[in-house]
C-alpha atoms as a PDB file:
ATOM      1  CA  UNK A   1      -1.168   1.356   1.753  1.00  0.00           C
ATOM      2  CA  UNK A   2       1.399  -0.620   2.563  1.00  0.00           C
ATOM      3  CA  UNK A   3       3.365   0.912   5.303  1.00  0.00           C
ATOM      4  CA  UNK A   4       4.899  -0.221   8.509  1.00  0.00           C
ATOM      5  CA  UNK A   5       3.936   1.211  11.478  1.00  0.00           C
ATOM      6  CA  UNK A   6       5.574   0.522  14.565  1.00  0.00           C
ATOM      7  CA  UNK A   7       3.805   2.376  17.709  1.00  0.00           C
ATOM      8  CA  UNK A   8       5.372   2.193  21.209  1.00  0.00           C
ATOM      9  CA  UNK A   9       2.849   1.992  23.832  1.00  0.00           C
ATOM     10  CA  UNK A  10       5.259   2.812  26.579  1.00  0.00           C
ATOM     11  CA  UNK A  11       6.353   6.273  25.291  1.00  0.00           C
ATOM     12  CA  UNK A  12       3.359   6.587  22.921  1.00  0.00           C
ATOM     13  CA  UNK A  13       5.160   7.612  19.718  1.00  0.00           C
ATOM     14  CA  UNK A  14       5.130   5.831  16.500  1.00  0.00           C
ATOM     15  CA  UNK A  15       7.722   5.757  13.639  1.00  0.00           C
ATOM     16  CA  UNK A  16       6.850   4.889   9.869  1.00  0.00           C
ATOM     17  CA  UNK A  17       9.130   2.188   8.271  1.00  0.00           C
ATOM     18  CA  UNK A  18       9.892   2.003   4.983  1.00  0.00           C
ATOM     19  CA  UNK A  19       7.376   0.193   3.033  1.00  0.00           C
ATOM     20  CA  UNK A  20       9.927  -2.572   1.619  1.00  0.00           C
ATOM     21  CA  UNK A  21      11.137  -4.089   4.983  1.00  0.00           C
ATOM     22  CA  UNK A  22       9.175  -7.201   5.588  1.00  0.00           C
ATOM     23  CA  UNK A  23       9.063 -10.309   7.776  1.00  0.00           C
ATOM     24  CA  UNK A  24       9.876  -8.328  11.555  1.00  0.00           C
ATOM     25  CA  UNK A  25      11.089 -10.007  14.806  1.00  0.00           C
ATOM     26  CA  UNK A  26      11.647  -8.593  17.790  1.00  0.00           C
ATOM     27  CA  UNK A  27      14.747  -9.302  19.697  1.00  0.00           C
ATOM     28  CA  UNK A  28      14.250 -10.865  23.404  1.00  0.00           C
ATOM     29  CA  UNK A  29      14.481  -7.277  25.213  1.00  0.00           C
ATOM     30  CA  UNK A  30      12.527  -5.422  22.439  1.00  0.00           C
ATOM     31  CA  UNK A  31      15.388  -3.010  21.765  1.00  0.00           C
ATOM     32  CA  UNK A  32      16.120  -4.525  18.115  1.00  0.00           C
ATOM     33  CA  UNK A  33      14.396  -5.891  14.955  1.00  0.00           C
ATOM     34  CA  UNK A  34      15.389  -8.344  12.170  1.00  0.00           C
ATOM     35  CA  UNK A  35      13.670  -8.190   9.091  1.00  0.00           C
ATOM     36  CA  UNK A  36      13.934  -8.257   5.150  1.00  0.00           C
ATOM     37  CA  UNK A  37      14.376  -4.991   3.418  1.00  0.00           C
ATOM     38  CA  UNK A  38      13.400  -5.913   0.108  1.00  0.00           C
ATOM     39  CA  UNK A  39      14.600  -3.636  -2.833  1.00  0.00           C
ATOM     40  CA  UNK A  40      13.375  -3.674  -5.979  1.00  0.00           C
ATOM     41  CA  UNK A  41      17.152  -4.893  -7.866  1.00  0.00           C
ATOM     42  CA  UNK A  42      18.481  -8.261  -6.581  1.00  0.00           C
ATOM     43  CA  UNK A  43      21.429  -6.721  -5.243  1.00  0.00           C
ATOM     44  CA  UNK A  44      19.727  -4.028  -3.102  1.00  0.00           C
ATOM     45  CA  UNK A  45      17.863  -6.872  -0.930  1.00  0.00           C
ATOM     46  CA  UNK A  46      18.965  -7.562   2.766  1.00  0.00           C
ATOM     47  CA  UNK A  47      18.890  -9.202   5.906  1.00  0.00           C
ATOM     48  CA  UNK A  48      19.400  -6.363   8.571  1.00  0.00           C
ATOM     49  CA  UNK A  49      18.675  -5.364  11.962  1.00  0.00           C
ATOM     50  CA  UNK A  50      17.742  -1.848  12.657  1.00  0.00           C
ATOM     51  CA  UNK A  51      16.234  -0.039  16.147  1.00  0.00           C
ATOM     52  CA  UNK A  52      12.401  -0.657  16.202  1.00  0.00           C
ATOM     53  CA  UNK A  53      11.844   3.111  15.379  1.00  0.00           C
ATOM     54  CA  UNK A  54      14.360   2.203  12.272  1.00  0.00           C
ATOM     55  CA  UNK A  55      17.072   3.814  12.870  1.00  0.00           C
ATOM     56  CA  UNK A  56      20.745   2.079  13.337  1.00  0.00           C
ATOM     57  CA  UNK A  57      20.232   0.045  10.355  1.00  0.00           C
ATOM     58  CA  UNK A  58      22.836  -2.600   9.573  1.00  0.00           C
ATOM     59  CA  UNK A  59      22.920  -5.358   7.164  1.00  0.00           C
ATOM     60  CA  UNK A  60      23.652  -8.606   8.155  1.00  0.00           C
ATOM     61  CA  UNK A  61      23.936 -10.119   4.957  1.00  0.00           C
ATOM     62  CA  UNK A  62      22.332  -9.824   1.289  1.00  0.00           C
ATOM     63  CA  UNK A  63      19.503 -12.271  -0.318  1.00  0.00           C
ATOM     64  CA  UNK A  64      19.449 -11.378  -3.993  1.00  0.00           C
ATOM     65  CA  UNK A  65      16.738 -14.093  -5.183  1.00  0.00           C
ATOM     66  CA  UNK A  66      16.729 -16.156  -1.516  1.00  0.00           C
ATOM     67  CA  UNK A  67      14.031 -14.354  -0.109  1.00  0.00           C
ATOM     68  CA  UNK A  68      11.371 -17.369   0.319  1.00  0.00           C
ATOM     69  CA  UNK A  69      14.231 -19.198   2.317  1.00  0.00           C
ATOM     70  CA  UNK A  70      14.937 -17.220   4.761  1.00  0.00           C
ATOM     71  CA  UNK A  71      13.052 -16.792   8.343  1.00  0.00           C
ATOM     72  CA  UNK A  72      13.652 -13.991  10.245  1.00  0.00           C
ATOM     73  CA  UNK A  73      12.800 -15.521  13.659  1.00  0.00           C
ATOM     74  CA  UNK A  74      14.812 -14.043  17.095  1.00  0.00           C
ATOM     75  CA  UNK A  75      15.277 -16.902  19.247  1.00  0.00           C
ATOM     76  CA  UNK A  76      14.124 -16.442  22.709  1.00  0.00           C
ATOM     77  CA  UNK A  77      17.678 -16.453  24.022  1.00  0.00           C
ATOM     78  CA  UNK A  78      18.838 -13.891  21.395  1.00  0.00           C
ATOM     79  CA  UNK A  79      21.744 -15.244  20.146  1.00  0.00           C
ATOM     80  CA  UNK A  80      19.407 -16.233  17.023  1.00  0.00           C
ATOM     81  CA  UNK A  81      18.533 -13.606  14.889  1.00  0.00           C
ATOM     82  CA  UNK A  82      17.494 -15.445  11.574  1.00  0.00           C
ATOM     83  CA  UNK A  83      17.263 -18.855   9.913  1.00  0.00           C
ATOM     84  CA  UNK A  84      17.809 -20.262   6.045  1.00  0.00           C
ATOM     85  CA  UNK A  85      17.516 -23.060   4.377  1.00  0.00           C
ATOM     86  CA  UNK A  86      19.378 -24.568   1.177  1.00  0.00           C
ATOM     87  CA  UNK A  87      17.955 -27.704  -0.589  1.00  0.00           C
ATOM     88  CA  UNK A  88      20.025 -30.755  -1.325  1.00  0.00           C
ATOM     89  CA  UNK A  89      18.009 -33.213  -3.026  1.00  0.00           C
ATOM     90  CA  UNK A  90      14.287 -33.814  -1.063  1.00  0.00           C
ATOM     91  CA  UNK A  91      16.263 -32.576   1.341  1.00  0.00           C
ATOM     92  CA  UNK A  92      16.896 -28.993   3.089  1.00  0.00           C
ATOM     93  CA  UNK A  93      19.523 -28.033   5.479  1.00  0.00           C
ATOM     94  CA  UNK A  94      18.435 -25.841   8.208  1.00  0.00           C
ATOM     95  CA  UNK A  95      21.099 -22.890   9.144  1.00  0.00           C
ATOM     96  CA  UNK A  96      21.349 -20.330  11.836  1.00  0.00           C
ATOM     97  CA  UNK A  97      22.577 -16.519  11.881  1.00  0.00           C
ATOM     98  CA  UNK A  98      23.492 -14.298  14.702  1.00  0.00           C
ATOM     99  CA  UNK A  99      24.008 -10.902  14.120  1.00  0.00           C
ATOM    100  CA  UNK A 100      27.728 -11.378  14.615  1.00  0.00           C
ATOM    101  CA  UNK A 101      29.072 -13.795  12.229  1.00  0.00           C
ATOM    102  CA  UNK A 102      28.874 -16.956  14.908  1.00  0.00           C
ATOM    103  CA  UNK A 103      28.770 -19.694  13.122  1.00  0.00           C
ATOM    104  CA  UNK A 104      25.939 -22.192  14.603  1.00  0.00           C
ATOM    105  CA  UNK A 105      25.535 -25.978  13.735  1.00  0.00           C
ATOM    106  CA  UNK A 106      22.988 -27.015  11.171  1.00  0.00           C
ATOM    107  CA  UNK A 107      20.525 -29.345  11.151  1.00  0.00           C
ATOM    108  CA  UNK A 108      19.530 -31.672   8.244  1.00  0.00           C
ATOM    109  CA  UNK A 109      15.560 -31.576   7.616  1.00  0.00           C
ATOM    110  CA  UNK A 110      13.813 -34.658   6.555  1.00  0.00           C
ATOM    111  CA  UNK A 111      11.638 -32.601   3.965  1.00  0.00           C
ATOM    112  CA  UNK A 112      10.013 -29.651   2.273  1.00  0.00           C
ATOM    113  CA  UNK A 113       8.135 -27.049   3.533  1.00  0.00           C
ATOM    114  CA  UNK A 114      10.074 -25.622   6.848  1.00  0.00           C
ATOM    115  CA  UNK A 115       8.213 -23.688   9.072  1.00  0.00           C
ATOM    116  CA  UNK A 116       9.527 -22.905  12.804  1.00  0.00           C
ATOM    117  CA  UNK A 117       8.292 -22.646  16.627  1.00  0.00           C
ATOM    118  CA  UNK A 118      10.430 -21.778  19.280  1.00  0.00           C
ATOM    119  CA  UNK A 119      10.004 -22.547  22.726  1.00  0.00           C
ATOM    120  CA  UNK A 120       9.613 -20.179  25.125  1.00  0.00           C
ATOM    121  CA  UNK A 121      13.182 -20.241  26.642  1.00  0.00           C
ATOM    122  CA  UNK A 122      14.733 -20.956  22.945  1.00  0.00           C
ATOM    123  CA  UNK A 123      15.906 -24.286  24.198  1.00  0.00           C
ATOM    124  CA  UNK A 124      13.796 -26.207  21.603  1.00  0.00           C
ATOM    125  CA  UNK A 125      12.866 -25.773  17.887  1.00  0.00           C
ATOM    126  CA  UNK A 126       9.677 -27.632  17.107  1.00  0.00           C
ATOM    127  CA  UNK A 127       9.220 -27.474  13.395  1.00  0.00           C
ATOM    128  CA  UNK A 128       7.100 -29.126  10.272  1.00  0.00           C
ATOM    129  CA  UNK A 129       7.956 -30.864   7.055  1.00  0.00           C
ATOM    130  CA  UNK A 130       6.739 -32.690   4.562  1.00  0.00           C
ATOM    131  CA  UNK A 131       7.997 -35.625   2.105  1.00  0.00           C
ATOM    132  CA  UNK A 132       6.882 -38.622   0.138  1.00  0.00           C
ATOM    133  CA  UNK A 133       7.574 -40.512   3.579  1.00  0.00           C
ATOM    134  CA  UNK A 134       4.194 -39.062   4.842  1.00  0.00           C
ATOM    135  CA  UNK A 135       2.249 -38.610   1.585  1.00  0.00           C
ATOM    136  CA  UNK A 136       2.508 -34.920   1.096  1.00  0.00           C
ATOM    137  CA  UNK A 137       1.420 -34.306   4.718  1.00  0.00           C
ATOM    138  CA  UNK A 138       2.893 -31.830   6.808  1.00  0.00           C
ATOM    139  CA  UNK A 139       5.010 -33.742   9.756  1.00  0.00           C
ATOM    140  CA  UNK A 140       6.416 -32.113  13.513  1.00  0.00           C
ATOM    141  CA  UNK A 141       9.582 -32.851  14.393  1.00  0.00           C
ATOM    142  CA  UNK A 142      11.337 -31.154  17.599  1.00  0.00           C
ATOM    143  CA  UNK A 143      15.246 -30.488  18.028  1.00  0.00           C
ATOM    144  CA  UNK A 144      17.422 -28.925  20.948  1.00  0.00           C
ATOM    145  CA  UNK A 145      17.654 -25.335  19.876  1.00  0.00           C
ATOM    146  CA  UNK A 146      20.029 -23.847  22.372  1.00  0.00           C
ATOM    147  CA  UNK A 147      23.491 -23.069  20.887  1.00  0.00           C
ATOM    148  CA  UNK A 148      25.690 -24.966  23.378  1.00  0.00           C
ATOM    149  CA  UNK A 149      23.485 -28.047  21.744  1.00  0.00           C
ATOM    150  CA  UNK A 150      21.769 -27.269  18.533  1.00  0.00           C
ATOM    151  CA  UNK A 151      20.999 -30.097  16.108  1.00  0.00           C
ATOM    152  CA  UNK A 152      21.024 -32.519  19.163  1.00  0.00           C
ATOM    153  CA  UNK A 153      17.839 -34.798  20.195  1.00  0.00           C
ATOM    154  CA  UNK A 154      15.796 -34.343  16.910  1.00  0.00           C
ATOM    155  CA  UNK A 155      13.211 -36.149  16.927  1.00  0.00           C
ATOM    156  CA  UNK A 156       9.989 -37.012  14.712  1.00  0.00           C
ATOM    157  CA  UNK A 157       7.056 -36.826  16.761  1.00  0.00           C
ATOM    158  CA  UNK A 158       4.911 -38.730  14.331  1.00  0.00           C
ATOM    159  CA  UNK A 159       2.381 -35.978  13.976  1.00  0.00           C
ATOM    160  CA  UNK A 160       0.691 -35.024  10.833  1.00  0.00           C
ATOM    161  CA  UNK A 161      -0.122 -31.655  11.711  1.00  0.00           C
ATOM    162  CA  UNK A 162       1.184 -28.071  11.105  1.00  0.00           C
ATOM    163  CA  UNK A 163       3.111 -25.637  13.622  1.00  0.00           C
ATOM    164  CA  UNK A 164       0.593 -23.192  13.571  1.00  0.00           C
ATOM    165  CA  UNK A 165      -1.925 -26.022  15.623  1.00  0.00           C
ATOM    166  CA  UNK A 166       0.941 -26.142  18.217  1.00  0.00           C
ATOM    167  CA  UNK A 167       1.371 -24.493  21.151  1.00  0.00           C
ATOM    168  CA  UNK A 168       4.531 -24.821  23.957  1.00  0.00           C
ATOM    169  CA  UNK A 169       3.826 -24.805  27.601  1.00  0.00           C
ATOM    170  CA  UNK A 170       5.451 -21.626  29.420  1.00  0.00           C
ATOM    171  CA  UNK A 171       8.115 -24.045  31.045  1.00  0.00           C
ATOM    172  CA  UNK A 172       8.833 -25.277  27.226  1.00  0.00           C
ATOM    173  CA  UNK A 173       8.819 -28.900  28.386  1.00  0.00           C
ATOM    174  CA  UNK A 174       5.991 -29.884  27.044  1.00  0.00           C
ATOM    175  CA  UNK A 175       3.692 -28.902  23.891  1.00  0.00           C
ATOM    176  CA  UNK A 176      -0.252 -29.024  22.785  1.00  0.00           C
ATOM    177  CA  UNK A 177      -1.552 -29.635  19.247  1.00  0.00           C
ATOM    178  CA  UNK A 178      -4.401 -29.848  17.140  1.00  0.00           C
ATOM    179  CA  UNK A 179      -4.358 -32.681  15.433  1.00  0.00           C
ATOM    180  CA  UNK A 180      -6.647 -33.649  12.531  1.00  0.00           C
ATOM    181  CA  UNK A 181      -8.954 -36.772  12.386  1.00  0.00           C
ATOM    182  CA  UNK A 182      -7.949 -36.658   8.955  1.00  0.00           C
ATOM    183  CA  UNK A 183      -5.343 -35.242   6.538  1.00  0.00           C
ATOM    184  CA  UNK A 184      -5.382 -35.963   2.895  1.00  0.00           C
ATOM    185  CA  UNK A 185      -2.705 -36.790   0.699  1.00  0.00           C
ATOM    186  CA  UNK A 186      -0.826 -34.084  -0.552  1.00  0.00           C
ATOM    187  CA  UNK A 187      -2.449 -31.690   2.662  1.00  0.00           C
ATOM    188  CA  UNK A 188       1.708 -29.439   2.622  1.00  0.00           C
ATOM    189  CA  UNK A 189       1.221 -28.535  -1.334  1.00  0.00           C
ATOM    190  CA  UNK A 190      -1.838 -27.131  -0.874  1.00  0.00           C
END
């Protein structure tokens, strides 16, 4: 039906979120979400963070139409609450919120087609793109993540896979992935 159910097995009680937040993370210590709330008008649509039984809602900032470019995605360390892109060219640059105005470094992404893993500890970002450079084909690429050093040591791992076939070892130092014998042309637009 569409609602959002959020049920706390500690205390056993549950609270019913309104049906147009979307796209939940949990902060580090659990005591916080960040999410969408997605209003039907352009101008009532927001990134917020709330309580997880909803309550002390506050907006962090609106999307209007930039819905499908924005990850809600708490960073391990929790000074992360949310990520965005913009596009320049074949190009996207990757941004960073907190949920007090810091202003983080970006990180230019060789491609189309973001989609994020964090390491356990939040010191690394691995993340896939795609471009002509790799026919269409979804590529990982992993970055420093903390915020002391964000942006710093990308590097292209030369992996046609997706994110969703990787896992990161507890200590975050090292990470496993499924890797396909084969991946066609044009695999990302699929």
């Amino acid at each position: 039906d569409g609602a959002n159910i959020l049920y706390n097995f500690s205390t056993k009680t549950q609270a019913t979120l309104p049906a147009i937040w979307k796209d939940f993370s949990f902060s580090p210590e659990g005591g916080s979400i960040v999410f969408k709330s997605m209003g039907r008008e352009m101008e009532s649509r927001y990134l917020a963070t709330a309580s997880p039984d909803g309550s002390n809602f506050k907006v962090i900032t609106t999307l209007g139409d930039q819905d499908r470019t924005v990850f809600p995605t708490w960073s391990p360390q929790g000074q992360i609450a949310t990520m965005f892109i913009r596009y320049k060219a074949d190009r996207q640059q990757l941004y960073f919120l907190g949920t007090n105005d810091e202003n983080f470094n970006s990180i230019p992404l060789p491609g189309l087609g973001f989609k994020p893993l964090w390491s356990p500890q939040g010191e690394k970002l691995a993340y896939q793109v795609y471009s002509a450079a790799t026919d269409y084909r979804p590529s990982l690429w992993v970055v420093d993540a903390a915020p002391d050093s964000l942006g710093a040591n990308r590097v292209n791992l030369n992996l046609l896979t997706t994110v969703e076939k990787c896992a990161w070892s507890q200590s975050g130092k090292s990470m496993y992935c499924a890797v396909p014998r084969n991946l066609p042309e044009g695999a990302a637009l699929a």
